[in-house]
Protein backbone atom coordinates (compact mmCIF):
# COMPACT_ATOMS: atom_id res chain seq x y z
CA UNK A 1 0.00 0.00 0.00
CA UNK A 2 1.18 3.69 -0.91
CA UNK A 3 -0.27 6.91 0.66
CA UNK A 4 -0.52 10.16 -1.50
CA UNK A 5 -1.50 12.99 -0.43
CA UNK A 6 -3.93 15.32 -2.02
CA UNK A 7 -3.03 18.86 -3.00
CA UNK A 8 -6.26 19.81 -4.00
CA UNK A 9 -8.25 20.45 -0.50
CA UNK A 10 -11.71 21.53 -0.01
CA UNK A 11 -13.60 23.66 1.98
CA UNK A 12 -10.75 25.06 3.47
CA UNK A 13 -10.36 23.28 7.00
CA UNK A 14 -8.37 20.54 5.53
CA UNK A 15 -5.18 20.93 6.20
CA UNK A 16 -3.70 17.57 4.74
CA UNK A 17 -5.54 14.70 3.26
CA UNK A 18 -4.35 11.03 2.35
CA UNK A 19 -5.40 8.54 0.08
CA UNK A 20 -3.81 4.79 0.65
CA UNK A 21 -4.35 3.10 -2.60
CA UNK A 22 -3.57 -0.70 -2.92
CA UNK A 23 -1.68 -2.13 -5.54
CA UNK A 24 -4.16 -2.14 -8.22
CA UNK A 25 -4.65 1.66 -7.43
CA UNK A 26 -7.88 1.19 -5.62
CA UNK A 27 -8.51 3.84 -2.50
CA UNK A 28 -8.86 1.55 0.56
CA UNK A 29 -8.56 4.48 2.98
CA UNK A 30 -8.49 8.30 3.64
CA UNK A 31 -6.76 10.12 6.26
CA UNK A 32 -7.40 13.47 7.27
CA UNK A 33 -5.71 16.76 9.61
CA UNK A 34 -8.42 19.17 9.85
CA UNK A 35 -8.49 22.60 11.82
CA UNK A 36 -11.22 23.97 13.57
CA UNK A 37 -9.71 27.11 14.58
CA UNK A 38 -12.64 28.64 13.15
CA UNK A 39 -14.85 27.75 15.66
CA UNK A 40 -12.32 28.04 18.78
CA UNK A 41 -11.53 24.07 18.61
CA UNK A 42 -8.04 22.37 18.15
CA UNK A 43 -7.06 19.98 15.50
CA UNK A 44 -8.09 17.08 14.40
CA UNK A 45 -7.04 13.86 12.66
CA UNK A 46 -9.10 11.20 11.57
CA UNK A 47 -9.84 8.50 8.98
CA UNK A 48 -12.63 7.43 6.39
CA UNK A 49 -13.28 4.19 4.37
CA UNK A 50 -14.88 4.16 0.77
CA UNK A 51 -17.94 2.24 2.76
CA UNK A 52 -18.31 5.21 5.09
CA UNK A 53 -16.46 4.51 8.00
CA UNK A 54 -15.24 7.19 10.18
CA UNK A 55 -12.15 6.75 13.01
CA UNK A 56 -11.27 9.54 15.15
CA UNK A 57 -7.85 9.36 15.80
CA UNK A 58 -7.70 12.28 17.97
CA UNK A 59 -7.84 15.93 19.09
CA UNK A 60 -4.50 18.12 19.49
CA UNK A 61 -3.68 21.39 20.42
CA UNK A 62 -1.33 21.87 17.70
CA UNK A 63 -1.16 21.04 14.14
CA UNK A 64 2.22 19.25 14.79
CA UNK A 65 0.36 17.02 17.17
CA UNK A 66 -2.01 16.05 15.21
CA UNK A 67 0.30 15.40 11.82
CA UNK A 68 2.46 13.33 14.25
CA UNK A 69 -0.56 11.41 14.74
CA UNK A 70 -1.54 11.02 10.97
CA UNK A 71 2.16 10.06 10.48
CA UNK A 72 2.03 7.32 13.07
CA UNK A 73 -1.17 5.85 11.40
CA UNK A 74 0.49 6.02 8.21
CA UNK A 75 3.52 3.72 9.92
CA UNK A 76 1.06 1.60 11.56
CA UNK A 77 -0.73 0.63 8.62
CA UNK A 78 3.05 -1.02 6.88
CA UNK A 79 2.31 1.30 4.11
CA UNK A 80 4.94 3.68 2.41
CA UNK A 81 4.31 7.34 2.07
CA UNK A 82 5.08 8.72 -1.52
CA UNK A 83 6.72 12.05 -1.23
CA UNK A 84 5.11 13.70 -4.46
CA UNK A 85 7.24 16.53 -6.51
């Protein structure tokens, strides 16, 4: 499994977003960093599954926090992370 990330965010809160694709390219899970700054909450990481699926990975005070957290799901799942150009 590979994770890219997307460069093409919506909405704004988003402040990094994963896809894991499988070897046949197929997206077997998202992973997300959001803010909520906007409405005086911290950050938030999280993931999502093509069937609807939703795992909160947890709340941070800092965006650091909360990529460390996306990072270590990232590690956790034995996939690779493609650093993109």
């Amino acid at each position: 499994m590979e994770w890219h990330r997307r460069r093409d965010l919506e909405g704004g809160k988003e402040l990094g977003v994963w896809l894991c694709q499988d070897e046949t390219g197929t997206i077997t899970e998202e992973l997300y960093v959001e803010s909520h700054e906007y409405r005086g909450d911290d950050f938030d990481t999280y993931t999502a599954t093509p069937t609807g699926e939703w795992t909160h990975l947890g709340s941070f005070k800092t965006p650091k926090e909360a990529f460390a957290a996306a990072r270590e799901h990232i590690d956790s799942t034995a996939g690779s992370l493609v650093t993109e150009p």
